[in-house]
Protein backbone atom coordinates (compact mmCIF):
# COMPACT_ATOMS: atom_id res chain seq x y z
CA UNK A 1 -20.54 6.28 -80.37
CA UNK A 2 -17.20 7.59 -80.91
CA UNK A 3 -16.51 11.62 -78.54
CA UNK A 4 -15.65 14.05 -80.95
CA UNK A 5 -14.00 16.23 -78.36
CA UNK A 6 -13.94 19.32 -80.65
CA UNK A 7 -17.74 19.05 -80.16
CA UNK A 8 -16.93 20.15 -76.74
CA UNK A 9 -14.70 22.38 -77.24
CA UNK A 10 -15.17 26.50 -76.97
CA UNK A 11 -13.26 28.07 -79.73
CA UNK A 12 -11.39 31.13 -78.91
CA UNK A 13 -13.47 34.12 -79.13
CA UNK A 14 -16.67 32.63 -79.64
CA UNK A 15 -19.77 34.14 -77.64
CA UNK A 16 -20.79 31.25 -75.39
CA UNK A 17 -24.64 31.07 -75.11
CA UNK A 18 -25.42 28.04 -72.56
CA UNK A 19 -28.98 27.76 -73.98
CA UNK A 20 -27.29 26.27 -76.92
CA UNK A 21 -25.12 23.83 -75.67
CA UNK A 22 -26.70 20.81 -74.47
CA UNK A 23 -26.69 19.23 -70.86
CA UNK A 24 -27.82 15.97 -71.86
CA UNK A 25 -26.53 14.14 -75.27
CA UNK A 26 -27.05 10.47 -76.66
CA UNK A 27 -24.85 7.96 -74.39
CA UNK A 28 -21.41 7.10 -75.60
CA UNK A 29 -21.94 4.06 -73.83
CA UNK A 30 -24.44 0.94 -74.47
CA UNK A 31 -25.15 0.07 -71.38
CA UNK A 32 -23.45 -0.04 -67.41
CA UNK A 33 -21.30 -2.75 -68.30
CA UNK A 34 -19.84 -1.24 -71.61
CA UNK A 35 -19.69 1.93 -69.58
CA UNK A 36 -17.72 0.46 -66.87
CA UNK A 37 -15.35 -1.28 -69.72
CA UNK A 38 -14.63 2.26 -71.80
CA UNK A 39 -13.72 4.11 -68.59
CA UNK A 40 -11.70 1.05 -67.32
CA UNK A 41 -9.75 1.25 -70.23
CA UNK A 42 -9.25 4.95 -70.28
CA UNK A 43 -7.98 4.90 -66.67
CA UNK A 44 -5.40 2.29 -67.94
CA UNK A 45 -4.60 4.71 -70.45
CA UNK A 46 -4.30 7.57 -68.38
CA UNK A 47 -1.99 5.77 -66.11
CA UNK A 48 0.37 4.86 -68.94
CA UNK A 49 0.40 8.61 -69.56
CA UNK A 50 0.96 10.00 -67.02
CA UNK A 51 4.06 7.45 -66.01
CA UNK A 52 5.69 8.94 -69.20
CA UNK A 53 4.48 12.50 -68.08
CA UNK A 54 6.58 11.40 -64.80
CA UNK A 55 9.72 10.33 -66.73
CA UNK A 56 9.76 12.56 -69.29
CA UNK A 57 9.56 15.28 -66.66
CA UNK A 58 9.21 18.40 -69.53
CA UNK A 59 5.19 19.32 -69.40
CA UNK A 60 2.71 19.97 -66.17
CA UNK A 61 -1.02 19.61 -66.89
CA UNK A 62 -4.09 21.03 -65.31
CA UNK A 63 -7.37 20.21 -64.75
CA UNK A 64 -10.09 22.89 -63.54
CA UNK A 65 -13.48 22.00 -62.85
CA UNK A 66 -15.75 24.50 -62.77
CA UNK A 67 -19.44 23.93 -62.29
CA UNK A 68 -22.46 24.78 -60.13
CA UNK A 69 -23.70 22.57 -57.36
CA UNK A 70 -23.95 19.09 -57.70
CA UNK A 71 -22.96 18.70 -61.52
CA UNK A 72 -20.34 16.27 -60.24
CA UNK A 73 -16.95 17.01 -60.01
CA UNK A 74 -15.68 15.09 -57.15
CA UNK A 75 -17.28 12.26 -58.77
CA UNK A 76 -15.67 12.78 -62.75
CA UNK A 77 -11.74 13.64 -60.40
CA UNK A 78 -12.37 10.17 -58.25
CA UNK A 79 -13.60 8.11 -61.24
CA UNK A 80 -11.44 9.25 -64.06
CA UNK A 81 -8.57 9.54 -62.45
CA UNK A 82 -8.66 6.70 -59.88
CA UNK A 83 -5.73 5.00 -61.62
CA UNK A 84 -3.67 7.70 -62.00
CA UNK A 85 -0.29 6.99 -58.70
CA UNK A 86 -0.73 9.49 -55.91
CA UNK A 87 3.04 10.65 -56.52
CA UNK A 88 1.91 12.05 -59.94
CA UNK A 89 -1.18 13.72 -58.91
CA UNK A 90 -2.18 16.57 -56.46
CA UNK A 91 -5.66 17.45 -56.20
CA UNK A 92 -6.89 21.16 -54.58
CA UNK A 93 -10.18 22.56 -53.79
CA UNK A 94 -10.40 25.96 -52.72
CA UNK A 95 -13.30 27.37 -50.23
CA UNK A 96 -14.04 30.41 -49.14
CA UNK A 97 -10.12 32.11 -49.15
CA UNK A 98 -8.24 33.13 -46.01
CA UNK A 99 -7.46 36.26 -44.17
CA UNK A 100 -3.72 35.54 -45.62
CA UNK A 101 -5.44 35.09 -49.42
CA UNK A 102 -7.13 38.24 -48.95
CA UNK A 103 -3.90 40.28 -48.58
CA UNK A 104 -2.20 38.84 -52.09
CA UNK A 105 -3.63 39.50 -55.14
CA UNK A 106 -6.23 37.04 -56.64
CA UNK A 107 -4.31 34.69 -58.13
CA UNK A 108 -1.86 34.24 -55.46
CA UNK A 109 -3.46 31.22 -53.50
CA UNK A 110 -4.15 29.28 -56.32
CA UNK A 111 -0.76 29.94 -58.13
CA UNK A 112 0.80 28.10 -54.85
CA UNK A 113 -0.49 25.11 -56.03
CA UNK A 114 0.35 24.64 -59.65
CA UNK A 115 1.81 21.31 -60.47
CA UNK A 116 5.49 21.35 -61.43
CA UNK A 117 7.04 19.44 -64.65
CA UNK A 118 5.69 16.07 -64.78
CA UNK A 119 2.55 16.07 -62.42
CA UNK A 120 -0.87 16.61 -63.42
CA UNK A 121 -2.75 18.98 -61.21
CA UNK A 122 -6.20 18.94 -60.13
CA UNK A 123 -8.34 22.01 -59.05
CA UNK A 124 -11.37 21.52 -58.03
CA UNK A 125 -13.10 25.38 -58.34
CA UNK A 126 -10.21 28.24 -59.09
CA UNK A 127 -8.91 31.06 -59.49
CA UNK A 128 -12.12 31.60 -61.76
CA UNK A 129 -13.93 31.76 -58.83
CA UNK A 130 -13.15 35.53 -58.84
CA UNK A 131 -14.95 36.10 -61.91
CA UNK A 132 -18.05 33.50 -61.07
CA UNK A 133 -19.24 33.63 -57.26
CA UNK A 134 -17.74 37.03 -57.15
CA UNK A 135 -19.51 38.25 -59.79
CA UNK A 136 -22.68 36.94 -58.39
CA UNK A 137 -21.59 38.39 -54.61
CA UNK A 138 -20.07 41.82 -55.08
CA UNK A 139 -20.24 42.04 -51.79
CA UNK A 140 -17.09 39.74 -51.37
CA UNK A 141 -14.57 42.39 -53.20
CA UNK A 142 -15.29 44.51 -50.22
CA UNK A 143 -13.54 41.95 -48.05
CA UNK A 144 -10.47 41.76 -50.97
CA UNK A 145 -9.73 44.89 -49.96
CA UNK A 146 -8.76 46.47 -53.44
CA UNK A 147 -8.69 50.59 -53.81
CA UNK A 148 -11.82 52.08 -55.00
CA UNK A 149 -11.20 52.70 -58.20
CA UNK A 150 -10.61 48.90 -59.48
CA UNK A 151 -13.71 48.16 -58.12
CA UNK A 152 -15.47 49.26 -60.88
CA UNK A 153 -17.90 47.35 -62.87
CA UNK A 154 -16.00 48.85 -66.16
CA UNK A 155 -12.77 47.67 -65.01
CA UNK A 156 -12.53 44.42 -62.76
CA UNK A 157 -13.77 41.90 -64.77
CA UNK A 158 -12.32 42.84 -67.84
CA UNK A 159 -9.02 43.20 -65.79
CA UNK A 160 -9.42 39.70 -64.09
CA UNK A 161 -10.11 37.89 -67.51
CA UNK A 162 -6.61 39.40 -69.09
CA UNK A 163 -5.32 38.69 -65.80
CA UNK A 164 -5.82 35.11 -66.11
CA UNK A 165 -5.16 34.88 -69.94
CA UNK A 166 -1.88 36.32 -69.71
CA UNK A 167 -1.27 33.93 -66.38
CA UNK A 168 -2.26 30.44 -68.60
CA UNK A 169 0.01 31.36 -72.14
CA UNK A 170 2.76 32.43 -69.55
CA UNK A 171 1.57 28.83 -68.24
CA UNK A 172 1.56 27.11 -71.54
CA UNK A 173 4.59 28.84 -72.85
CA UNK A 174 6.68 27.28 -70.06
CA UNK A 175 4.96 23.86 -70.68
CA UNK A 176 2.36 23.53 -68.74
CA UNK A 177 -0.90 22.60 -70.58
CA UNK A 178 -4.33 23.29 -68.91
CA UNK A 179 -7.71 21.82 -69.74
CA UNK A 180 -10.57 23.70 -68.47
CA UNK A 181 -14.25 21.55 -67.97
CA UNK A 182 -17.50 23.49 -67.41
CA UNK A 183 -19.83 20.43 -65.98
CA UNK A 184 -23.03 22.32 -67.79
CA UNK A 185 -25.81 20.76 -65.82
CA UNK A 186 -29.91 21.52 -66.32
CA UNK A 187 -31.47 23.30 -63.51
CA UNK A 188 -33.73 20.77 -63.02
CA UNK A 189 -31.26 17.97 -62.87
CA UNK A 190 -30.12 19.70 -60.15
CA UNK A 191 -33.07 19.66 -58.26
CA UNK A 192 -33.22 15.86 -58.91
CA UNK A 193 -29.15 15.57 -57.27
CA UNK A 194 -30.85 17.86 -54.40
CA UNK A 195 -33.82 16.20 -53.30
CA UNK A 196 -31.62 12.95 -53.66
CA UNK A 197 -29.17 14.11 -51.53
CA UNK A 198 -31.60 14.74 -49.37
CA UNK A 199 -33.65 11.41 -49.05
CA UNK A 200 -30.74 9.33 -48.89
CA UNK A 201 -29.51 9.03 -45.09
CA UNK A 202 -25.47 8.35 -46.46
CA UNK A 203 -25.71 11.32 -48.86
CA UNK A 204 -26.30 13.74 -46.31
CA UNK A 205 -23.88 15.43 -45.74
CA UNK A 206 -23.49 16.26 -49.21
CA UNK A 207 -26.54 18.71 -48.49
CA UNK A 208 -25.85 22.31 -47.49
CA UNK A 209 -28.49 25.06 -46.66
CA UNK A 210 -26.42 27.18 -48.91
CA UNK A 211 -26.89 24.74 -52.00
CA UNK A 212 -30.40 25.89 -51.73
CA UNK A 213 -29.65 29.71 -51.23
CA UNK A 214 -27.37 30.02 -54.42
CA UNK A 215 -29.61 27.88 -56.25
CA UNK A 216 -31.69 31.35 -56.09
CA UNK A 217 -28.71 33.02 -58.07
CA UNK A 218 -28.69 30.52 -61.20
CA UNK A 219 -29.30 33.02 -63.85
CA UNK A 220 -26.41 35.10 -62.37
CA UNK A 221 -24.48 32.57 -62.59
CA UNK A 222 -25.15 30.90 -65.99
CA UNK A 223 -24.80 35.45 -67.09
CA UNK A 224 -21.31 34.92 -65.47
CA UNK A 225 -20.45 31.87 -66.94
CA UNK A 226 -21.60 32.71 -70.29
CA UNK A 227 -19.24 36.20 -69.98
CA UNK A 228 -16.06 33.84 -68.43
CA UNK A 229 -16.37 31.01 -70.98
CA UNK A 230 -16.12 33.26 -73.85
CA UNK A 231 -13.31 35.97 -72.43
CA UNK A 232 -11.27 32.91 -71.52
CA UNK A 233 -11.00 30.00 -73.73
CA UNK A 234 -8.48 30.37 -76.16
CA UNK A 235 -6.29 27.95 -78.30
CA UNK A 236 -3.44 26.96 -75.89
CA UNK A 237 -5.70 26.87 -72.52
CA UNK A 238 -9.70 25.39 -74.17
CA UNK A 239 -12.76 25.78 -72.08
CA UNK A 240 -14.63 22.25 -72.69
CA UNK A 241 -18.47 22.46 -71.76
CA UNK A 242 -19.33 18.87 -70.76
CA UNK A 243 -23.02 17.78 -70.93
CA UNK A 244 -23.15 17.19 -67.23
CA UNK A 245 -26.92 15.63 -66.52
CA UNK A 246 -25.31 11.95 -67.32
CA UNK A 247 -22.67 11.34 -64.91
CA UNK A 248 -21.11 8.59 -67.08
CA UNK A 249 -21.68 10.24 -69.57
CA UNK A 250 -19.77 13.28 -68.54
CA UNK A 251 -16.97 11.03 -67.43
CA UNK A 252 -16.18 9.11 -70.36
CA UNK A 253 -16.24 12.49 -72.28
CA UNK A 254 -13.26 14.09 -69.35
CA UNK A 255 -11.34 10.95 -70.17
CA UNK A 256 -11.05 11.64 -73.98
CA UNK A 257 -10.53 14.80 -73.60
CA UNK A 258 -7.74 14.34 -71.26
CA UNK A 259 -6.24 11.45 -73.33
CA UNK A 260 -6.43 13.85 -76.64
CA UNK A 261 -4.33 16.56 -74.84
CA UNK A 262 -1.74 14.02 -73.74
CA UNK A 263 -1.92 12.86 -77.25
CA UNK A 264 -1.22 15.94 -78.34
CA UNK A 265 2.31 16.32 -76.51
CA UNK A 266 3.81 12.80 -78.27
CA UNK A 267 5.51 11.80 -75.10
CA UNK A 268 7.90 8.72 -75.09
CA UNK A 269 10.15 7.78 -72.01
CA UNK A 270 13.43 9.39 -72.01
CA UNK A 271 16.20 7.89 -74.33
CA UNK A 272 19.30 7.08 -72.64
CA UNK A 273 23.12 7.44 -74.85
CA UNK A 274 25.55 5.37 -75.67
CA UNK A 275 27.05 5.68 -72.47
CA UNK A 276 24.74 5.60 -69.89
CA UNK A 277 23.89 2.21 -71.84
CA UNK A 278 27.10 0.66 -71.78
CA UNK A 279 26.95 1.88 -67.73
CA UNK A 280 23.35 -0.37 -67.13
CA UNK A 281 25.29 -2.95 -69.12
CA UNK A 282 28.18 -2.78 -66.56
CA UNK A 283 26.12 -2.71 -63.61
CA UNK A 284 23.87 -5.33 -65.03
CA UNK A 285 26.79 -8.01 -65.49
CA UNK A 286 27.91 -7.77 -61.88
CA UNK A 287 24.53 -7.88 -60.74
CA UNK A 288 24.51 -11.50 -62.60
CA UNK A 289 27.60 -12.70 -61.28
């Protein structure tokens, strides 16, 4: 089965209702061993991609995953990007933010972190986090310390969407290009990951008591997805919601989509002139003396 990665795709100001996007779809694999063979080769890919990324040295690109608990995102960053060199690639998560975070503005401690010309970046959760869990938690802007009156329910979200609009085409228009994955996993798939987690001595410590507790906020959080999804994707900076509840699945589909955007930019490694030629040629005859 060939990905159609339009299919995936949230087209700029459509009204995203999760109910109608699917968490699980038909394999694009036939089995483990032609699954392990399509991602192999889109790894290879990658990694030829992202050495001309490197060389070229005139586009960024990032990566945000977004998704609730256990949809898999360190698993999709360590699988599909596994052959991608270290030098090329930084990878961020971002937890609960600092006493320092809470005295910039929002965007400030993820902003830090953007990958400069020719490195792909990697966060893992965002600055949408201050539309998603803080959406769900009010309680958190108290600790951001804003005035009063941008507090409102009226105001901040709207605010914080244009916010980060206007951030990404600033972004894009200075050649960065981001591609944003929802992981949209099934509540009870979730459960399944859970108890899992939990039976399995070496998966642990994957288990938190507060899995459980915002597991109780689901339908807040699928509202503020729903809102974020369709404020936010736009043309230059796509939200892609990935059917999440077949890990594979879910990986093969990041891959394309990754490999369609670096499609998109028609790299090739830098040409050299006439004289930096004749210069190699120099160097390489006394090199064969």
């Amino acid at each position: 089965m060939k990905i159609k990665t339009k299919d995936f795709q949230v087209a700029e100001g459509d009204k995203v209702d999760l109910g109608k996007w699917p968490t699980r779809i038909e394999p694009v694999y036939d089995s483990k061993d032609d699954y392990k063979k399509l991602l192999k080769h889109a790894v290879r890919e990658l990694s030829r991609q992202q050495r001309m990324l490197y060389a070229g040295n005139q586009h960024a690109v990032l990566l945000i995953f977004q998704a609730m608990d256990a949809a898999g995102k360190d698993g999709a960053i360590r699988h599909v990007m596994s052959g991608i060199n270290p030098q090329g690639c930084q990878v961020f998560s971002f937890k609960h933010p600092s006493a320092e975070e809470l005295d910039h503005d929002f965007l400030w401690r993820t902003t830090r972190n953007l990958p400069e010309r020719g490195r792909i970046g990697i966060f893992n959760r965002s600055y949408y986090e201050e539309v998603l869990i803080v959406r769900v938690h009010p309680e958190i802007l108290i600790s951001e310390g804003l005035p009063d009156a941008l507090k409102k329910e009226s105001h901040i979200w709207r605010a914080r969407y244009r916010s980060i609009t206007d951030l990404e085409r600033h972004l894009h228009e200075n050649g960065t290009r981001i591609i944003k994955f929802f992981l949209h996993l099934s509540k009870d798939e979730q459960r399944k990951r859970f108890l899992d987690r939990i039976d399995d001595p070496e998966k642990n410590w994957k288990f938190s008591v507060d899995d459980i507790k915002e597991r109780q906020y689901w339908s807040a959080y699928r509202t503020a997805y729903e809102e974020c999804l369709s404020a936010t994707s736009t043309d230059h900076s796509p939200w892609y919601v990935v059917p999440a509840d077949d890990k594979k699945n879910a990986r093969l589909i990041v891959s394309e989509i990754i490999l369609d955007t670096f499609a998109d930019l028609k790299m090739s490694y830098p040409k050299v002139d006439a004289a930096r030629v004749q210069e190699l040629q120099s160097i390489r005859a006394q090199l064969v003396e």
